[in-house]
C-alpha atoms as a PDB file:
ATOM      1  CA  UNK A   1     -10.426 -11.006  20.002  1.00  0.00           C
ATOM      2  CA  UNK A   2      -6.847 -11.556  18.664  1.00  0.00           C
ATOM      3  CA  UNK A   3      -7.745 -10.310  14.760  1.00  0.00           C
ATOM      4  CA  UNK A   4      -9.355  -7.790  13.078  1.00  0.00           C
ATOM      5  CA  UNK A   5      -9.617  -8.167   9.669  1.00  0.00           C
ATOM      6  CA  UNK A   6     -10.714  -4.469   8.061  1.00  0.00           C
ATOM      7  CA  UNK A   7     -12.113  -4.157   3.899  1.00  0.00           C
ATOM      8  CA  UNK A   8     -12.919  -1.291   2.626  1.00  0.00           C
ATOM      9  CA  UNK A   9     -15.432  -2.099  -0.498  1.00  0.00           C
ATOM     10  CA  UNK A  10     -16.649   0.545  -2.955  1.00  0.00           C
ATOM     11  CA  UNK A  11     -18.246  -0.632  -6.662  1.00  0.00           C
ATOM     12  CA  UNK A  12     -16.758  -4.210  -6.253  1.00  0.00           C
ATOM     13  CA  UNK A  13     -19.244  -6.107  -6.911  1.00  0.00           C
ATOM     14  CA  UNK A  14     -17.250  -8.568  -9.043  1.00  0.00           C
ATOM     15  CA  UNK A  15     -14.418  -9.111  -6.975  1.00  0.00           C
ATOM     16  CA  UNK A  16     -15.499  -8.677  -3.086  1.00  0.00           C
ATOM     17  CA  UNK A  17     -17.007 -12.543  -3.242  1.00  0.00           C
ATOM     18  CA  UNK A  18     -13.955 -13.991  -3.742  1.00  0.00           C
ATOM     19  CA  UNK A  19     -12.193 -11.437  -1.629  1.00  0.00           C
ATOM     20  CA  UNK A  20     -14.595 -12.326   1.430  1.00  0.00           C
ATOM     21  CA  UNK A  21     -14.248 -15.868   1.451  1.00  0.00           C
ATOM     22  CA  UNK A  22     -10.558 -16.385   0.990  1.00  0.00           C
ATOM     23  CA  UNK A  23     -10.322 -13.907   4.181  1.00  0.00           C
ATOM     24  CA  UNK A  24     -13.334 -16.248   6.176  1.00  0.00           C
ATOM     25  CA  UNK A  25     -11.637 -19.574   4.929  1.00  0.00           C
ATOM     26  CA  UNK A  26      -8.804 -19.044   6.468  1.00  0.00           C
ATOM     27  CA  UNK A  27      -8.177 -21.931   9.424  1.00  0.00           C
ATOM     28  CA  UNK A  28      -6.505 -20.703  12.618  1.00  0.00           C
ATOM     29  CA  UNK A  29      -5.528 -21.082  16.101  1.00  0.00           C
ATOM     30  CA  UNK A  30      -7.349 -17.980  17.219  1.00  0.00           C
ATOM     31  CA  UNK A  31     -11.024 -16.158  16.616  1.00  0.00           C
ATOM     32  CA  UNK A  32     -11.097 -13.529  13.869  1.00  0.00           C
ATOM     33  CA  UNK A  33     -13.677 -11.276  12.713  1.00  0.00           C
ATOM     34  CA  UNK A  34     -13.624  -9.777   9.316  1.00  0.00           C
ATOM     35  CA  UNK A  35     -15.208  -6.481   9.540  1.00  0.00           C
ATOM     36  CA  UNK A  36     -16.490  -4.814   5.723  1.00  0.00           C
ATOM     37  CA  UNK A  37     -17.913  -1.659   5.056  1.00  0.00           C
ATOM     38  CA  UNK A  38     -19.555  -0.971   1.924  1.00  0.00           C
ATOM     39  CA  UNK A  39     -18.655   2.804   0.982  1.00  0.00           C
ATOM     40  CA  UNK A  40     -22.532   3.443  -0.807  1.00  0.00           C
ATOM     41  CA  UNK A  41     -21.770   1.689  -3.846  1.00  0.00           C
ATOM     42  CA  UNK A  42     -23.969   2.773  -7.059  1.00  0.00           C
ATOM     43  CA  UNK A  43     -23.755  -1.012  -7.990  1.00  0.00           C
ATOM     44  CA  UNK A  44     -24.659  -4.620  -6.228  1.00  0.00           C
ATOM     45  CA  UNK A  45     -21.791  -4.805  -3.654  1.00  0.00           C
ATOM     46  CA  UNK A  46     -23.415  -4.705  -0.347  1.00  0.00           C
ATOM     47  CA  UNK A  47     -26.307  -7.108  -1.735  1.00  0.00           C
ATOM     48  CA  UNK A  48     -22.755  -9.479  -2.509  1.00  0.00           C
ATOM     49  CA  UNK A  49     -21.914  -9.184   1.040  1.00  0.00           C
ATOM     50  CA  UNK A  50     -25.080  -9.534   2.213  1.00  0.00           C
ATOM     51  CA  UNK A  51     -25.694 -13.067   0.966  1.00  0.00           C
ATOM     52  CA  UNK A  52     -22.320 -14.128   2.380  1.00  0.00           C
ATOM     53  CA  UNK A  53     -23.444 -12.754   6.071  1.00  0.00           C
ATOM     54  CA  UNK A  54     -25.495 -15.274   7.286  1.00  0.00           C
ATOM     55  CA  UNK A  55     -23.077 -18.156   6.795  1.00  0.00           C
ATOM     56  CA  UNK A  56     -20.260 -16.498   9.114  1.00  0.00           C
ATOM     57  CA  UNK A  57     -20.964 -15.323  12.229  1.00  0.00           C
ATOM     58  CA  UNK A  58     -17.507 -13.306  12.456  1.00  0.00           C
ATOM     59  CA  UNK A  59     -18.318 -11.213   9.473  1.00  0.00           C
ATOM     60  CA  UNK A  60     -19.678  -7.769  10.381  1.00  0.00           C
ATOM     61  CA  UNK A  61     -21.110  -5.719   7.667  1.00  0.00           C
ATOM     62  CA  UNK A  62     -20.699  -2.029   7.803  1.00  0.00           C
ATOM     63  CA  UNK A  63     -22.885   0.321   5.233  1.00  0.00           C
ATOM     64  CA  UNK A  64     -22.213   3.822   4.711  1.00  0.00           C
ATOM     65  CA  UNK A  65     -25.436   5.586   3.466  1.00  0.00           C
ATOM     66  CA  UNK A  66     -23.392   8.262   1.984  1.00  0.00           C
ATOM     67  CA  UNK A  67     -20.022   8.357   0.059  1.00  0.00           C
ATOM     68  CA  UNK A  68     -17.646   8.966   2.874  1.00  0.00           C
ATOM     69  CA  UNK A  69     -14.599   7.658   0.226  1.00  0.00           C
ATOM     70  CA  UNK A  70     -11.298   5.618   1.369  1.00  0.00           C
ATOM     71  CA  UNK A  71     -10.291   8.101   4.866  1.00  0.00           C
ATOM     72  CA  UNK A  72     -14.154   7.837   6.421  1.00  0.00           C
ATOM     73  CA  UNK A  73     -14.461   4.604   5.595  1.00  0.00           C
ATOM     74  CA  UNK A  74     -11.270   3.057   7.369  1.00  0.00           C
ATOM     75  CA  UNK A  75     -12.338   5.797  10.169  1.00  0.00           C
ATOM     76  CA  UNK A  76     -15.493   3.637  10.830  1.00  0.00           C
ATOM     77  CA  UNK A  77     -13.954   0.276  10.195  1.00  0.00           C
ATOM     78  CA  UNK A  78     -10.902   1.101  12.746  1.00  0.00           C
ATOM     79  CA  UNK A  79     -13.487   2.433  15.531  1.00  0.00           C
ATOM     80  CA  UNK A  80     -15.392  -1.292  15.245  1.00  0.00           C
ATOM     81  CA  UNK A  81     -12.195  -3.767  15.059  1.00  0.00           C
ATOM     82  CA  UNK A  82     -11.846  -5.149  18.362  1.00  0.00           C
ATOM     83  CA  UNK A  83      -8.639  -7.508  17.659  1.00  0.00           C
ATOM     84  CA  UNK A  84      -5.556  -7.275  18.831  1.00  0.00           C
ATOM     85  CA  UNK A  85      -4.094  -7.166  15.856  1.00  0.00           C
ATOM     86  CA  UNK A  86      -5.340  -5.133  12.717  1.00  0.00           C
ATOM     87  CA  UNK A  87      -5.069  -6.636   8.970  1.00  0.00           C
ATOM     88  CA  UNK A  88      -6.342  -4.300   6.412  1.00  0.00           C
ATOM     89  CA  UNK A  89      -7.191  -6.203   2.657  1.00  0.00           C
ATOM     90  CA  UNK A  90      -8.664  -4.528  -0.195  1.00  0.00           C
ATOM     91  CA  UNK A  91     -12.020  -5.752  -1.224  1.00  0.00           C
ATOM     92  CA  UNK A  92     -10.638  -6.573  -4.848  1.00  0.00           C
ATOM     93  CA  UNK A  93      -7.337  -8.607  -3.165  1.00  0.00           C
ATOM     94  CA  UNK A  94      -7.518 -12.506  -2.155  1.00  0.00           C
ATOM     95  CA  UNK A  95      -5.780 -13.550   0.866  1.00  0.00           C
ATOM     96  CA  UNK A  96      -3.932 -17.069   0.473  1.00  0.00           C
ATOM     97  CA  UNK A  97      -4.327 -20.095   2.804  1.00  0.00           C
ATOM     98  CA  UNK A  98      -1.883 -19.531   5.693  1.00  0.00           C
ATOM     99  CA  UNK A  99      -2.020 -15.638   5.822  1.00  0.00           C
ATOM    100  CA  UNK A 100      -3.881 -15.082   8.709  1.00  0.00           C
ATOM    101  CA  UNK A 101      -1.907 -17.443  10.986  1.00  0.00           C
ATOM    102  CA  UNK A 102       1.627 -17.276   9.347  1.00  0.00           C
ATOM    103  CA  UNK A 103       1.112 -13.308  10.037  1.00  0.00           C
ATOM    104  CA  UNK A 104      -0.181 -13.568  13.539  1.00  0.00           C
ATOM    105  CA  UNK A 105       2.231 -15.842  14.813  1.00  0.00           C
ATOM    106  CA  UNK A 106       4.847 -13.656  13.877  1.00  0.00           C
ATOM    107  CA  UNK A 107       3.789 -11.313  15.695  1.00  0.00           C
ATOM    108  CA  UNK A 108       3.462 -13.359  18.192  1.00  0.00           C
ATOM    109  CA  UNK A 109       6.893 -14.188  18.484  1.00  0.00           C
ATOM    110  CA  UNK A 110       8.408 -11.070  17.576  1.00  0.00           C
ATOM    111  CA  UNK A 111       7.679  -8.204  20.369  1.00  0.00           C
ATOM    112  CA  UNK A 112       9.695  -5.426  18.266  1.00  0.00           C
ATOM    113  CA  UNK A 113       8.026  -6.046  15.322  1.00  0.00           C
ATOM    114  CA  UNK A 114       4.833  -3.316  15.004  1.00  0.00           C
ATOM    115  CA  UNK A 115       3.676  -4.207  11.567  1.00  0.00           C
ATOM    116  CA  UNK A 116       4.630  -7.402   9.233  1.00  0.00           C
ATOM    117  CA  UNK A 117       3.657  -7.881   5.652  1.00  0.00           C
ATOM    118  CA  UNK A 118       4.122 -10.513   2.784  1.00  0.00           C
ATOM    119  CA  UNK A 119       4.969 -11.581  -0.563  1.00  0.00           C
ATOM    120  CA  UNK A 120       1.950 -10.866  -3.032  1.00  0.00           C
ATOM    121  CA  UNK A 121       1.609 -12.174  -6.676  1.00  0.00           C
ATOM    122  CA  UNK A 122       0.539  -9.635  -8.817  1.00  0.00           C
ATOM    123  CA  UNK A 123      -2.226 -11.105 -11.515  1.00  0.00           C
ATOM    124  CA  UNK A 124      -3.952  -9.759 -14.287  1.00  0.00           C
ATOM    125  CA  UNK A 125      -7.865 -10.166 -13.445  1.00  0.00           C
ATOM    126  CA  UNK A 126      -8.860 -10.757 -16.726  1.00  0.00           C
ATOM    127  CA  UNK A 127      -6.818 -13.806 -17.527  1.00  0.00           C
ATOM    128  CA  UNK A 128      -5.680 -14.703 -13.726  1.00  0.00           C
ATOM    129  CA  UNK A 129      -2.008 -14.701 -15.256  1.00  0.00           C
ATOM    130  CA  UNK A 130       0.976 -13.587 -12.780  1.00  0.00           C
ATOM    131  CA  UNK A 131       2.339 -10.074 -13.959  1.00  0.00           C
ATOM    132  CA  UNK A 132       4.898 -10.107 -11.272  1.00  0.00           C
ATOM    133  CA  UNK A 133       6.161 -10.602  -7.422  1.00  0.00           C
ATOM    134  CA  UNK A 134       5.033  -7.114  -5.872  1.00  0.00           C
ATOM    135  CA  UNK A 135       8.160  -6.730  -3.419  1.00  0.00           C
ATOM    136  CA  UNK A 136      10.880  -9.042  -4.988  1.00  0.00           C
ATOM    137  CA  UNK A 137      10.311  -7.337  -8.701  1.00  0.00           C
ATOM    138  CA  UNK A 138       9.980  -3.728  -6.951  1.00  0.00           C
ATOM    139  CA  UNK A 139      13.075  -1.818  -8.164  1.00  0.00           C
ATOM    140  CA  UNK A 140      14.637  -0.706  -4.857  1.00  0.00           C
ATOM    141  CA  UNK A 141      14.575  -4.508  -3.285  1.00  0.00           C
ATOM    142  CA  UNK A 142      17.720  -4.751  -2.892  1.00  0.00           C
ATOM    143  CA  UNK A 143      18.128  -1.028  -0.556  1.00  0.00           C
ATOM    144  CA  UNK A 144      15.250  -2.837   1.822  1.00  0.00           C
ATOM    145  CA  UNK A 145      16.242  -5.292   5.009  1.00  0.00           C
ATOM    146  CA  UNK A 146      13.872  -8.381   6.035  1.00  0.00           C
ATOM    147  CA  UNK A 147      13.586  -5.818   9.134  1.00  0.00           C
ATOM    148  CA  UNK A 148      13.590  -2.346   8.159  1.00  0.00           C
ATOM    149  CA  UNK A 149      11.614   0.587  10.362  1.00  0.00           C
ATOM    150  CA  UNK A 150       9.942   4.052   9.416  1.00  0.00           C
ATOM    151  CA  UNK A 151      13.379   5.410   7.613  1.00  0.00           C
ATOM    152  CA  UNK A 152      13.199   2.636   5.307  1.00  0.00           C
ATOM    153  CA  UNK A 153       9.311   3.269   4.715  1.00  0.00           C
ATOM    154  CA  UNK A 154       9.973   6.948   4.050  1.00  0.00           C
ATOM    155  CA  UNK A 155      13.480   6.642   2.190  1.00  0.00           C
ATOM    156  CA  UNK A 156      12.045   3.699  -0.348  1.00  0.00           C
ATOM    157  CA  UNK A 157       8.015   4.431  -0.485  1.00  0.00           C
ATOM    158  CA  UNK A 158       5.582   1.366  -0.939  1.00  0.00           C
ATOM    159  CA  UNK A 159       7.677  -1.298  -1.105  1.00  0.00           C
ATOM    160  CA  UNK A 160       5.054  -3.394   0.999  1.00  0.00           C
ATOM    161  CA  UNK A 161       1.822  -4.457  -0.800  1.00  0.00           C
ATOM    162  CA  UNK A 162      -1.566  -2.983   0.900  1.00  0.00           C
ATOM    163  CA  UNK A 163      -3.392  -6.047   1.496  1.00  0.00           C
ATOM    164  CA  UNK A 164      -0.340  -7.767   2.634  1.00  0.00           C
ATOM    165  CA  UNK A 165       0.346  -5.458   5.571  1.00  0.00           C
ATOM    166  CA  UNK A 166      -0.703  -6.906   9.764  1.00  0.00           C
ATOM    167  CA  UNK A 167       0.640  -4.505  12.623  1.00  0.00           C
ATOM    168  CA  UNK A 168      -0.480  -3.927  16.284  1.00  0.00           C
ATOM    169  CA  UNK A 169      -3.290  -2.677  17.921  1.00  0.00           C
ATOM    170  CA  UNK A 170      -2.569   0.955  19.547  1.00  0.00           C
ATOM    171  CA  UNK A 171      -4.222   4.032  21.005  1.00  0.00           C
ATOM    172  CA  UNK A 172      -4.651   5.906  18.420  1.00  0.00           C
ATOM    173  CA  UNK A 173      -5.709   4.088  15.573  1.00  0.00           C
ATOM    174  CA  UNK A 174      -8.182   6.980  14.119  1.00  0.00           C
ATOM    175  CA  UNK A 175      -5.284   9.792  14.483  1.00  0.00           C
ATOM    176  CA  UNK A 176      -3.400   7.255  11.986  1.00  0.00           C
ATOM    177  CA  UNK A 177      -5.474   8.884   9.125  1.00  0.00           C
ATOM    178  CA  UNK A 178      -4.440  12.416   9.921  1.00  0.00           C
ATOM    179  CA  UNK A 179      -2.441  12.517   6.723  1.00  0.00           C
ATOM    180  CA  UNK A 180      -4.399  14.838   4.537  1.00  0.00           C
ATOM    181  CA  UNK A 181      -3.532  12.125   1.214  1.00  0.00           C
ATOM    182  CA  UNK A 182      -7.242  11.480  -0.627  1.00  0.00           C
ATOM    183  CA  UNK A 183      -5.214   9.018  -3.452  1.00  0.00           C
ATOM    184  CA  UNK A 184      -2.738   7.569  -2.194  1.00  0.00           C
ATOM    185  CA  UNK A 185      -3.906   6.333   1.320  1.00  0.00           C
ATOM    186  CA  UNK A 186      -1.801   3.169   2.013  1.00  0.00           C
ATOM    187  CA  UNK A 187       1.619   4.372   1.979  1.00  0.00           C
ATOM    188  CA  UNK A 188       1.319   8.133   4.727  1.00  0.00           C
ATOM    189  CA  UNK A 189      -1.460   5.416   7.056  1.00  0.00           C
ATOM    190  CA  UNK A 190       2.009   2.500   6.937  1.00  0.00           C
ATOM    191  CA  UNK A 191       3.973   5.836   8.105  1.00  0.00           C
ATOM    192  CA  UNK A 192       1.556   6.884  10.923  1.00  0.00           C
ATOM    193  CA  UNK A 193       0.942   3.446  12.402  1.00  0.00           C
ATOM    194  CA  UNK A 194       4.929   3.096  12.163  1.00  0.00           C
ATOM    195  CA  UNK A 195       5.734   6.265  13.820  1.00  0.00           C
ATOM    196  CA  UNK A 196       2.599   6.142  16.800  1.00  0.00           C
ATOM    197  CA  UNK A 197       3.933   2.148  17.430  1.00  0.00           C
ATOM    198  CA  UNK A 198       7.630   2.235  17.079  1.00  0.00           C
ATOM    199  CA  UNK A 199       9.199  -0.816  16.318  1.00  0.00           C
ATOM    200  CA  UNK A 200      10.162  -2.633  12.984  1.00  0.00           C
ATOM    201  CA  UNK A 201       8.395  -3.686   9.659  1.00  0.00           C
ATOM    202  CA  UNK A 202       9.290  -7.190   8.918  1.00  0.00           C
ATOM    203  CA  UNK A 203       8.381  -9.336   5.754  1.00  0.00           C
ATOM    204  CA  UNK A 204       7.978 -12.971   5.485  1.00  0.00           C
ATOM    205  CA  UNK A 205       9.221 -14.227   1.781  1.00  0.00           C
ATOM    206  CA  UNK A 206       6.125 -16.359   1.990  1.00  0.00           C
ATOM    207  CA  UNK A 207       3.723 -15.722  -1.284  1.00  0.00           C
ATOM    208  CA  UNK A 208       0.530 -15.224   1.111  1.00  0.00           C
ATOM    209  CA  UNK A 209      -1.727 -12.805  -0.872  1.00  0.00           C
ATOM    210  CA  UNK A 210      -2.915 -12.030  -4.767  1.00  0.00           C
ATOM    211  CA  UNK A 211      -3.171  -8.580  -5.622  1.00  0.00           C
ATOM    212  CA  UNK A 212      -5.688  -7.896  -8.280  1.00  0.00           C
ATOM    213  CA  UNK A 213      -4.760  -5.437 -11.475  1.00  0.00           C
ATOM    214  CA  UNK A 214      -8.018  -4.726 -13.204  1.00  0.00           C
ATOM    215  CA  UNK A 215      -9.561  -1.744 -15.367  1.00  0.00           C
ATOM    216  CA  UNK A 216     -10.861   0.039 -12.260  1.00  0.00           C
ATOM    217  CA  UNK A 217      -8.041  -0.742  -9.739  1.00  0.00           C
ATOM    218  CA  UNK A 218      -5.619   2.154  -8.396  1.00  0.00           C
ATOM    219  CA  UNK A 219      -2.777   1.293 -10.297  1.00  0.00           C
ATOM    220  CA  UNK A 220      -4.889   1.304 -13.782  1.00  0.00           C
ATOM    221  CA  UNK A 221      -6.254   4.669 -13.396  1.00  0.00           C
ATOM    222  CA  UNK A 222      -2.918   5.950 -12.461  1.00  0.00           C
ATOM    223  CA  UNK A 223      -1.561   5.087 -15.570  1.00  0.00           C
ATOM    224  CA  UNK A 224      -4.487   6.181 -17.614  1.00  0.00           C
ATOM    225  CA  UNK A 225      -4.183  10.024 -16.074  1.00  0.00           C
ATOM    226  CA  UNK A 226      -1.049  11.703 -15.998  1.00  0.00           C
ATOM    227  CA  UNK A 227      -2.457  14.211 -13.968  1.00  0.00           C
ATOM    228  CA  UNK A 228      -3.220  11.702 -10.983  1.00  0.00           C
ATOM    229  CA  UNK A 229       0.241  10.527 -11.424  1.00  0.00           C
ATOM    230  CA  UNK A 230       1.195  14.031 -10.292  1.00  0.00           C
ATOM    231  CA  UNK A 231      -0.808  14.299  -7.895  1.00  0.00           C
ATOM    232  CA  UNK A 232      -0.121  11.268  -6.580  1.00  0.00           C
ATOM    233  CA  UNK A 233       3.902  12.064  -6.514  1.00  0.00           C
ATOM    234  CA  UNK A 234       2.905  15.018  -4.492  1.00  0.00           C
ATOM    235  CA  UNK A 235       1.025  13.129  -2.193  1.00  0.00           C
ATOM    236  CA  UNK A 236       3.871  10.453  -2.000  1.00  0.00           C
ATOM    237  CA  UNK A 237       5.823  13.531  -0.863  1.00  0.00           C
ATOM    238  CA  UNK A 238       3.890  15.123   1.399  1.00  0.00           C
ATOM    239  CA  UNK A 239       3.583  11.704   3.525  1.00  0.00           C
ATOM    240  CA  UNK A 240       7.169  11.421   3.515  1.00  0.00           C
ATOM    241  CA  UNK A 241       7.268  14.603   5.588  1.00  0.00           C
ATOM    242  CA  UNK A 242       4.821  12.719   8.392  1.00  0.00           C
ATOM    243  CA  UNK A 243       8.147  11.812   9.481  1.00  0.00           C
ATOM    244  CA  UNK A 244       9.093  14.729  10.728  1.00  0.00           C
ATOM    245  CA  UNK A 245       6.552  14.430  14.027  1.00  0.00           C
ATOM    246  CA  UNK A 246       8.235  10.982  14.758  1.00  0.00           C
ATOM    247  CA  UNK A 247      11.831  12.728  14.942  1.00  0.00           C
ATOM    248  CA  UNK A 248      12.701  10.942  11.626  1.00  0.00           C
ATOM    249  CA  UNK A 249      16.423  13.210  10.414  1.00  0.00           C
ATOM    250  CA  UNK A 250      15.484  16.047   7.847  1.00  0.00           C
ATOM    251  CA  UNK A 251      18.165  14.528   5.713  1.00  0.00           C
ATOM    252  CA  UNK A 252      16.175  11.044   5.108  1.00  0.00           C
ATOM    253  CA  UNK A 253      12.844  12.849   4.869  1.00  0.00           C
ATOM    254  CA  UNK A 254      14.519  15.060   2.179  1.00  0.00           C
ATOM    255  CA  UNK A 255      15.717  12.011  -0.014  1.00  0.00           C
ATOM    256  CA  UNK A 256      12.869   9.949   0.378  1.00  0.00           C
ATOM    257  CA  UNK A 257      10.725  12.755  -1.098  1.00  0.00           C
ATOM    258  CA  UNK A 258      13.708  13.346  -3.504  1.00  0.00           C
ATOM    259  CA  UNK A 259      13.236   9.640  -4.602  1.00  0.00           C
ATOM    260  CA  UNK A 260       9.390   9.923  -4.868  1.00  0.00           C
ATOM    261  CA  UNK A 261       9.614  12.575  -7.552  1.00  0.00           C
ATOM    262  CA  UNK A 262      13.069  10.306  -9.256  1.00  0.00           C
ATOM    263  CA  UNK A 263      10.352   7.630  -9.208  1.00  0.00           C
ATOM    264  CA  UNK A 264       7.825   9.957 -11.067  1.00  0.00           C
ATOM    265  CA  UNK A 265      10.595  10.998 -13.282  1.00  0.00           C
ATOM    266  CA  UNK A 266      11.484   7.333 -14.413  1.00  0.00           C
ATOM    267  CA  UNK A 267       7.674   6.891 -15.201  1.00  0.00           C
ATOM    268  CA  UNK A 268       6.871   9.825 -16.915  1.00  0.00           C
ATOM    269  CA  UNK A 269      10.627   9.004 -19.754  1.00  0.00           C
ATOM    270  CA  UNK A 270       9.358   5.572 -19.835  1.00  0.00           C
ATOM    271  CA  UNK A 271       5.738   6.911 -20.575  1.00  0.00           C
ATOM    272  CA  UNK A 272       7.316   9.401 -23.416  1.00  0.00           C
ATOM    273  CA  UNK A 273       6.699  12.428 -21.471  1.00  0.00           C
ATOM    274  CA  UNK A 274       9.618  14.705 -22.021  1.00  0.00           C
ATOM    275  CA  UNK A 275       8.013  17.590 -20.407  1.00  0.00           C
ATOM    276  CA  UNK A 276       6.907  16.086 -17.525  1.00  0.00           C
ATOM    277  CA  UNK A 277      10.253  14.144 -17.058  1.00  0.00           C
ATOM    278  CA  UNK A 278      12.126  16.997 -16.781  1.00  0.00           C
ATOM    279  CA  UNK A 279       9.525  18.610 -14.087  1.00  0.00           C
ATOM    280  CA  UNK A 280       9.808  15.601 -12.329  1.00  0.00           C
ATOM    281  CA  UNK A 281      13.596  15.340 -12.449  1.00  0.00           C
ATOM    282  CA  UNK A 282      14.757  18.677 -11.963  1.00  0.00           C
ATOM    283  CA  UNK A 283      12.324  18.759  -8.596  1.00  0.00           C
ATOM    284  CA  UNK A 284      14.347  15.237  -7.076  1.00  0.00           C
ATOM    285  CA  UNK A 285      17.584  17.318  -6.627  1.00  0.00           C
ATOM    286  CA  UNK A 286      16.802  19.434  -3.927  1.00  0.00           C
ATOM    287  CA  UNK A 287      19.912  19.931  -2.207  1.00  0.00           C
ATOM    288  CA  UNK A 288      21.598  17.588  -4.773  1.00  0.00           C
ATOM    289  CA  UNK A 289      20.783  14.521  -2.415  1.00  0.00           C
ATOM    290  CA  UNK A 290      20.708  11.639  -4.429  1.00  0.00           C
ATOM    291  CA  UNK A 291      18.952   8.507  -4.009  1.00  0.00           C
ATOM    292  CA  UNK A 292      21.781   6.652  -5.130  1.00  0.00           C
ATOM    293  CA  UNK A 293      24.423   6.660  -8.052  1.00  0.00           C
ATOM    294  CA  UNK A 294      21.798   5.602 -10.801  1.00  0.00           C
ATOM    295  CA  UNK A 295      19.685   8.875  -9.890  1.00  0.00           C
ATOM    296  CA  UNK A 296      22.899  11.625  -9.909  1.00  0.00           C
ATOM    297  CA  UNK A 297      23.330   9.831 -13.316  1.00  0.00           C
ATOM    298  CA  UNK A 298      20.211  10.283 -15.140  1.00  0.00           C
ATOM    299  CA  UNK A 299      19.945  14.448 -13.565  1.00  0.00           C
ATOM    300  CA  UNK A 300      23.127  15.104 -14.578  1.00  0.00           C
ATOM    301  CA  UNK A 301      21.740  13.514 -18.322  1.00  0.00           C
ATOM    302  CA  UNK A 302      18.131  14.928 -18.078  1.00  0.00           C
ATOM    303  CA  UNK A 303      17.955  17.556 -21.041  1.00  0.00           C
ATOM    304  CA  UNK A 304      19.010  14.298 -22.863  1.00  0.00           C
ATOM    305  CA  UNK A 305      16.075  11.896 -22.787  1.00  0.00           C
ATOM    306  CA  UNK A 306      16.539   9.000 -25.212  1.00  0.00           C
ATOM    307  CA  UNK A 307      20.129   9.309 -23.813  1.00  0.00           C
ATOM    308  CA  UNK A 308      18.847   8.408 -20.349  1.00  0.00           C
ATOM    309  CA  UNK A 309      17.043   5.527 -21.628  1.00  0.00           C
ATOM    310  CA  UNK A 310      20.032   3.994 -23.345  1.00  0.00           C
ATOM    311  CA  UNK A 311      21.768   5.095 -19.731  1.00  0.00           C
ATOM    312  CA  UNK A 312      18.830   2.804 -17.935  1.00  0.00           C
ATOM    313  CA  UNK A 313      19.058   0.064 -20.734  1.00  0.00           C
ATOM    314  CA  UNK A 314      15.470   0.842 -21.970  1.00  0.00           C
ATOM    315  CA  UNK A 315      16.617   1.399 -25.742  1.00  0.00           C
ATOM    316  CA  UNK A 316      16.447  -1.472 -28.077  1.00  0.00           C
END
């Protein structure tokens, strides 16, 4: 089997339809299976998959008959892909024609590169309108090669979309979720895969995925709950130090969980959250490493807030 194609699925009922069939529409050169594992949803999702199972003979449906949540459920879909190579797509995301192949024959072609990724249009669900180009409109772009390895990953965070990421089959594909992070799950897995595989993470400019932004989805409840913000930050941090088994320098683990909690610091002043600003500010300076020039700027200015924001051009 050259592709697995894993999807985690857990109350997505309205989206995991669509999500299914652009994966099992794509045409290729190659077999694929798409393997989806319904994480006991309260609501209709596994009757959704269900009805799409007989149809497609390379779509194997997984049920859990407890809650195992994001970590058990990738355990079990990991332990039945076959392929050798692994795509992972949320059950909410739609794959574009062209992914599957475009990806794969990368891969293909490129022995160095262990995991590749893509361009993904960011939409609002609602009204299906673009919001915004996940890696091109992320606001470190410009730090992040076409090839860039694990330092990269841990320096700049997720600067590659979820649903857009294909690497390599390995050994130890269950020890990749040995990272102890129950939010924020994407971002420490990229780092274990990265540091178990060696080898680069390459992205093709090509627009091959949607990624969905609804009421329900990660990045909506993050914003709702400042709380989850935090503990996401920590969690952002605590991956960063996975690099440390991979023999990744102290120094660049050090600034990229300085820049995770600059990152935090930047949401919480846009957000109006003095308080948790400063928290977040005065904890990115440890051993006054700097992300860059635009960071050592807004700590030096942090008991200043609406100063900062004039400093960032966020004032009208």
């Amino acid at each position: 089997m050259k592709l697995s194609v894993i999807v985690p699925a857990y109350k997505l009922a309205p989206y995991i339809h669509e999500c299914l069939l652009s994966i099992l529409a794509q045409q290729t050169d190659f077999d694929f299976e798409v393997i989806v594992c319904d994480d006991a949803s309260p609501d209709n999702t596994y009757d959704v998959i269900c009805y799409l199972q007989p149809a497609f003979a390379n779509l194997v449906v997984l049920r859990n008959e407890v809650n195992f949540g994001l970590v058990g459920t990738m355990r079990r879909l990991l332990e039945t892909a076959k392929g050798q190579y692994i795509a992972y797509v949320d059950g909410d995301d739609i794959a574009l024609p062209g992914k599957l192949q475009q990806q794969v024959n990368y891969l293909e072609l490129h022995p160095d590169c262990s995991m590749v990724y893509h361009e993904s249009e960011m939409f609002d669900s609602a009204t299906g309108q673009r919001l915004k180009w996940y890696s091109r409109d992320y606001y470190n772009y410009h730090y992040i090669p076409q090839q860039a390895d694990i330092t990269h990953l841990i320096r700049y965070t997720v600067f590659l979309q979820a649903s857009s990421v294909m690497f390599r089959r390995h050994a130890s594909l269950t020890q990749a979720l040995q990272h102890d992070c129950k939010i924020i799950c994407d971002f420490p897995w990229h780092i274990m895969n990265v540091g178990l595989l060696g080898g680069t993470i390459d992205r093709l400019d090509a627009v091959l995925g949607r990624y969905r932004i609804h009421s329900n989805s990660f990045g909506a409840q993050t914003q709702q709950n400042h709380q989850r913000r935090i503990k996401v930050t920590e969690e952002l941090a605590s991956a960063c130090r996975l690099g440390k088994q991979f023999g990744v320098e102290e120094s660049i683990i050090q600034l990229g969980v300085n820049h995770v909690y600059f990152s935090a610091a930047l949401y919480f002043l846009k957000a109006d959250e003095a308080e948790f600003f400063l928290k977040m500010i005065e904890l990115s300076a440890v051993n006054a490493q700097f992300f860059d020039e635009r960071h050592s700027l807004v700590y030096e200015q942090r008991d200043q807030p609406e100063q900062v924001k004039q400093l960032l051009g966020w004032s009208s």
